[in-house]
Protein backbone atom coordinates (compact mmCIF):
# COMPACT_ATOMS: atom_id res chain seq x y z
CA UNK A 1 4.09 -60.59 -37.59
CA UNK A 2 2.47 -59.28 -34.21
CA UNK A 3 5.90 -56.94 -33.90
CA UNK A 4 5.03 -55.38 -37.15
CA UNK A 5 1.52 -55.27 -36.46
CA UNK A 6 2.28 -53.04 -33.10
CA UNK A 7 5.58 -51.17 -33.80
CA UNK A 8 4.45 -47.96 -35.67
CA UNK A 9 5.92 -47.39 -39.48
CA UNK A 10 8.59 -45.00 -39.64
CA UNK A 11 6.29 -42.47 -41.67
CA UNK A 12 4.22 -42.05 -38.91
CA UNK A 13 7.09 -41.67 -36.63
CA UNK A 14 8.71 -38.82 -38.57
CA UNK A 15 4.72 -37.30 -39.11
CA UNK A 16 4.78 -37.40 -35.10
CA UNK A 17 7.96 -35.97 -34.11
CA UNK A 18 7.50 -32.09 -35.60
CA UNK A 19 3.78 -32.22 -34.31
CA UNK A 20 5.12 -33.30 -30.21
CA UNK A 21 7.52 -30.44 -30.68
CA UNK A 22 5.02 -27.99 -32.11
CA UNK A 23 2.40 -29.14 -29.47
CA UNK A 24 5.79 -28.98 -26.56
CA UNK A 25 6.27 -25.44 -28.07
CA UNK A 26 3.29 -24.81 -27.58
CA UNK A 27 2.77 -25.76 -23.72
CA UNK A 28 6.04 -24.20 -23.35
CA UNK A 29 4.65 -20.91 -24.52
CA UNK A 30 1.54 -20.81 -22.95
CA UNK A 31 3.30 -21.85 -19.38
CA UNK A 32 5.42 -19.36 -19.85
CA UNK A 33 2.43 -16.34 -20.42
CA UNK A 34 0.47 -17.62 -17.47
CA UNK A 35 3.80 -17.02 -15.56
CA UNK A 36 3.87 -13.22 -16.68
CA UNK A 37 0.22 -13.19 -16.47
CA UNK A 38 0.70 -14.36 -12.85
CA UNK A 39 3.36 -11.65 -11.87
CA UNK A 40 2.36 -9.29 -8.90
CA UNK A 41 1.11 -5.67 -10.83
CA UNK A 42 3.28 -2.70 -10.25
CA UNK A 43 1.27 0.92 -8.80
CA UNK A 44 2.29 3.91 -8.46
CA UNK A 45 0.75 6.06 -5.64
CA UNK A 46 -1.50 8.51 -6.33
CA UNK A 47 -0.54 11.17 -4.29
CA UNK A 48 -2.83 14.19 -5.05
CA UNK A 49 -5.58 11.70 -3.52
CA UNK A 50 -4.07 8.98 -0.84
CA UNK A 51 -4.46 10.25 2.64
CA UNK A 52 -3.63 8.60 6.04
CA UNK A 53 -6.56 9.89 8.43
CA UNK A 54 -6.41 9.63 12.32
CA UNK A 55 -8.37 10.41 14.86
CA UNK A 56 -8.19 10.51 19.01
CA UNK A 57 -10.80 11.61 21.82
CA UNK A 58 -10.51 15.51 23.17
CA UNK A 59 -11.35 15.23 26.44
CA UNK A 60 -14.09 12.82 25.61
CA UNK A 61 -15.96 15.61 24.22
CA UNK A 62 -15.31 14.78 20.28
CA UNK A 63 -12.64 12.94 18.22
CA UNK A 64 -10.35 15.37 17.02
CA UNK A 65 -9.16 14.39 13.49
CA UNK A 66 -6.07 15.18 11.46
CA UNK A 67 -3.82 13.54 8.23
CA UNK A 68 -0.87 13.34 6.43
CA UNK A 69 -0.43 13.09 2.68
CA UNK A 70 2.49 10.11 1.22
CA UNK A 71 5.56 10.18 -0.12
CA UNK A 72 5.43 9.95 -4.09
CA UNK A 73 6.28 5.76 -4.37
CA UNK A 74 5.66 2.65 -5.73
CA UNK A 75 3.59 -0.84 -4.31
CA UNK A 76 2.86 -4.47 -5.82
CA UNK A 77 -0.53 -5.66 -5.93
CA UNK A 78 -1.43 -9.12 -6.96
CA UNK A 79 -5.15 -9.77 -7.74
CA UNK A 80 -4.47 -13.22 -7.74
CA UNK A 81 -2.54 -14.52 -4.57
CA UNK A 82 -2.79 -11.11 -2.27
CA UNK A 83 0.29 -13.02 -0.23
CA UNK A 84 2.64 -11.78 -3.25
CA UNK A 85 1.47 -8.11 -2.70
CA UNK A 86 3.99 -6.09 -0.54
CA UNK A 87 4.02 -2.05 -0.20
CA UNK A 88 6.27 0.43 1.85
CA UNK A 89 5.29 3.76 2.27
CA UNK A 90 6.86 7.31 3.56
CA UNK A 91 4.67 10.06 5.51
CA UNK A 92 6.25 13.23 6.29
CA UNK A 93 5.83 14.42 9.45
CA UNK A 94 5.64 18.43 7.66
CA UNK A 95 2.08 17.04 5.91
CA UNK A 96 0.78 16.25 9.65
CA UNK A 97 -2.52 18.14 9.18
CA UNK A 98 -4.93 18.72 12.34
CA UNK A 99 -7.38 21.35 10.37
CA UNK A 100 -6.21 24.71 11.60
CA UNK A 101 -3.04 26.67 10.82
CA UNK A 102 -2.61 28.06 14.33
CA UNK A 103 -2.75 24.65 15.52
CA UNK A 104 -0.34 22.73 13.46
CA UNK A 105 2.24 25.11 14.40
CA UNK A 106 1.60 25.33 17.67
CA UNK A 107 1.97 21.56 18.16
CA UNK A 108 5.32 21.47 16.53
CA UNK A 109 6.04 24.49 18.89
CA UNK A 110 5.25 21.97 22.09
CA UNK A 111 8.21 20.07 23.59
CA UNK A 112 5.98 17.92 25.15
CA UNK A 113 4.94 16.68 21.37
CA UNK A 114 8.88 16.85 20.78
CA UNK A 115 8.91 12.23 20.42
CA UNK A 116 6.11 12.64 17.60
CA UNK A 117 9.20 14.80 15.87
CA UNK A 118 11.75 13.04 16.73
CA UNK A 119 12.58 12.35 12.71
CA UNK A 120 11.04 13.58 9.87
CA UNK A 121 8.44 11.12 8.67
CA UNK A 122 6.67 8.11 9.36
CA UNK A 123 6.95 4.90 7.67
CA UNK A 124 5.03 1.72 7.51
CA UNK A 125 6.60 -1.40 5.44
CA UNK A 126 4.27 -4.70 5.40
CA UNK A 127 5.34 -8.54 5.89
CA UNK A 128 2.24 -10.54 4.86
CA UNK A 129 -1.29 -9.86 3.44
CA UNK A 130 -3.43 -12.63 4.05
CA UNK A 131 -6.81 -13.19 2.02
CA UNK A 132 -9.90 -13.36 4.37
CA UNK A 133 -12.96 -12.75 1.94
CA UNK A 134 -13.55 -11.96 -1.91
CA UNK A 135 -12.49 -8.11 -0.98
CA UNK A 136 -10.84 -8.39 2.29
CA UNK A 137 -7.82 -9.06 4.42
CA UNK A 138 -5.47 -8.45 6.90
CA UNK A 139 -2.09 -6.42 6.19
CA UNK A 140 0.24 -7.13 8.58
CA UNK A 141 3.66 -5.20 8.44
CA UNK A 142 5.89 -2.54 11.08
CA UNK A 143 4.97 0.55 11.89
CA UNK A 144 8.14 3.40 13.14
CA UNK A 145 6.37 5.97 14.87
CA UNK A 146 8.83 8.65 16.60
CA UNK A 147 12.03 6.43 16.12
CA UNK A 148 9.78 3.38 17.73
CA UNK A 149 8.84 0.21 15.43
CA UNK A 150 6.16 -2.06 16.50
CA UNK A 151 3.98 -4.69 14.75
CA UNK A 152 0.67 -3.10 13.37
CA UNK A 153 -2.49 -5.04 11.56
CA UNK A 154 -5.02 -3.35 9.20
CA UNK A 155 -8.19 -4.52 8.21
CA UNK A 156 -7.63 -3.80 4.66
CA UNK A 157 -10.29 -3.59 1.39
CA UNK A 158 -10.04 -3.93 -2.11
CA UNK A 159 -12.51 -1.47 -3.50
CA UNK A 160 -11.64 -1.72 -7.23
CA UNK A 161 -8.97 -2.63 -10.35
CA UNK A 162 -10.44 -1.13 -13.78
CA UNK A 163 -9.26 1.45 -15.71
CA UNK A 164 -9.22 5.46 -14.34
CA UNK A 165 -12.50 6.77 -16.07
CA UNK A 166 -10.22 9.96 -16.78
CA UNK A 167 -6.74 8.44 -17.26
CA UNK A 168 -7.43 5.27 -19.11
CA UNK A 169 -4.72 3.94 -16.80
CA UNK A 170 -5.41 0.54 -14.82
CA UNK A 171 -5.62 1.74 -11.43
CA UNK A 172 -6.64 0.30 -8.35
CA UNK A 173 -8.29 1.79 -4.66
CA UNK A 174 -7.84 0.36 -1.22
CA UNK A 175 -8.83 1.33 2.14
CA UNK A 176 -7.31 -0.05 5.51
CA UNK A 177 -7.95 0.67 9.11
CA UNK A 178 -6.06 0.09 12.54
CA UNK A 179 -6.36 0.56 16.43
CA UNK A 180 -2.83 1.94 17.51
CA UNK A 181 -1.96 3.12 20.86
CA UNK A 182 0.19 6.63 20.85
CA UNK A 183 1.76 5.47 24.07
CA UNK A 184 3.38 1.94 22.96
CA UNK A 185 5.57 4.67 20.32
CA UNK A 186 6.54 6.77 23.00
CA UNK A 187 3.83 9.49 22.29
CA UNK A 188 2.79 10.20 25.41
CA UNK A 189 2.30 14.02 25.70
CA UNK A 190 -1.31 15.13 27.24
CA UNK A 191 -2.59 11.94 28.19
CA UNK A 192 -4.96 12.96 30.65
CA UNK A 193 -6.39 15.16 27.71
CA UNK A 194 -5.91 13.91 24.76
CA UNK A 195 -6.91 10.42 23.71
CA UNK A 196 -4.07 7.10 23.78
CA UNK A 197 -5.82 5.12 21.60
CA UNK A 198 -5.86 6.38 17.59
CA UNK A 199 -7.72 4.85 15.03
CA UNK A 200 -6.06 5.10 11.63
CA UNK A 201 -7.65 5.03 8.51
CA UNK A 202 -5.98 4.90 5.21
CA UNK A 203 -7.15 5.61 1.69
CA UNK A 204 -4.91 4.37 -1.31
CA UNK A 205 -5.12 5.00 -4.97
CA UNK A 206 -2.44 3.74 -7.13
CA UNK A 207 -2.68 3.78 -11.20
CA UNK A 208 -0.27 1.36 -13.08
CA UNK A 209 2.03 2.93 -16.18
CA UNK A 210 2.21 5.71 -14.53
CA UNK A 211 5.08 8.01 -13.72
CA UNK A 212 5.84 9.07 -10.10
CA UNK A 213 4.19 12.35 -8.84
CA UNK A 214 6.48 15.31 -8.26
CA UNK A 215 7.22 15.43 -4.76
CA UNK A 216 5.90 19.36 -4.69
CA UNK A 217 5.19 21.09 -1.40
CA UNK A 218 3.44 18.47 1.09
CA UNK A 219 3.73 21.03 3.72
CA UNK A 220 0.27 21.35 6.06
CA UNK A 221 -1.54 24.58 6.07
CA UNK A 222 -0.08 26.99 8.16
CA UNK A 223 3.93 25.49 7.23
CA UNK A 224 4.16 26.17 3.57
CA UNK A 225 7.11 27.64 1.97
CA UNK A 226 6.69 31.23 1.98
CA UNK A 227 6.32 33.21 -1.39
CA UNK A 228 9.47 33.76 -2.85
């Protein structure tokens, strides 16, 4: 009597069964969206408005400042655990700005600038992120600089994710800075002149969904592609 008492009828047993598998379905499913949910976000770079800025003392007068545009790409973001985020980025060396025409010819003209040349671009490809406040951190990554890779750290910010105002598009803006020394890359033309120490600072806009930017002429003034 007791064993009947606890054992559950059979009706209730086959009531049970579809409703566990409904309710497993269910966890299942919403394990499964929180997954997807969780999934670093794809960005595409906004070229037309990312820009690497540098500058470097002149004599100790002033800081002379130039930039270079990027390399149409792509770069993962993830809102949630910034340690999932990873980005690699190309900066041709023909977008190296410094303000003047004259002047960025004239330093490609210079053999004694001949190591910043040595290839065609500049690339920087991160290893970690690491979280340090609600909208900061530290990207950490390597840094080839005139055929010379070295370990480089940004202080990096996460300004905003919402939609582009224009667009519609989810996009997102960052800004990172650095302390690099020219030297430690084998730039070492005009020391006595010209500043070692550069500080970097780097302004990122990627929107998600959309295509990549045409490539089009990244050239600096003074080194564009003459009129056909």
């Amino acid at each position: 009597m007791t064993h009947q008492l606890l054992a559950p009828p059979a009706a209730v047993l086959r009531r049970t069964k579809p409703t566990l598998r409904r309710w497993m379905l269910g966890l299942l499913l919403g394990l499964s969206c929180q997954a997807l949910a969780a999934e670093p976000q794809r960005y595409a770079i906004v070229g037309k408005l990312s820009r690497v800025g540098f500058s470097f003392a002149h004599q100790d007068f002033m800081q002379l400042m130039g930039s270079l545009r990027l390399q149409p790409g792509y770069f993962l973001f993830d809102a949630e655990d910034w340690s999932r985020s990873s980005i690699e980025v190309t900066l041709p060396l023909i977008s190296l700005d410094m303000g003047d025409a004259l002047w960025n010819q004239q330093i490609r003209g210079d053999k004694a600038w001949a190591k910043l040349f040595k290839g065609p671009e500049i690339q920087f490809r991160s290893t970690a992120l690491h979280k340090t406040g609600a909208q900061q951190g530290v990207l950490k990554g390597e840094l080839t600089l005139g055929g010379v890779t070295r370990p480089v750290e940004l202080q990096l910010r996460l300004n905003r994710i919402a939609p582009n105002a224009i667009t519609g598009q989810p996009s997102i803006g960052l800004s990172a800075s650095a302390r690099i020394k020219r030297s430690e890359f084998g730039i070492d033309a005009y020391l006595s002149l010209v500043g070692d120490e550069m500080e970097v600072q780097v302004q990122l806009e990627g929107a998600q969904g959309a295509e990549l930017e045409a490539p089009g002429d990244l050239s600096a003034r003074g080194l564009g592609r003459p009129n056909p």
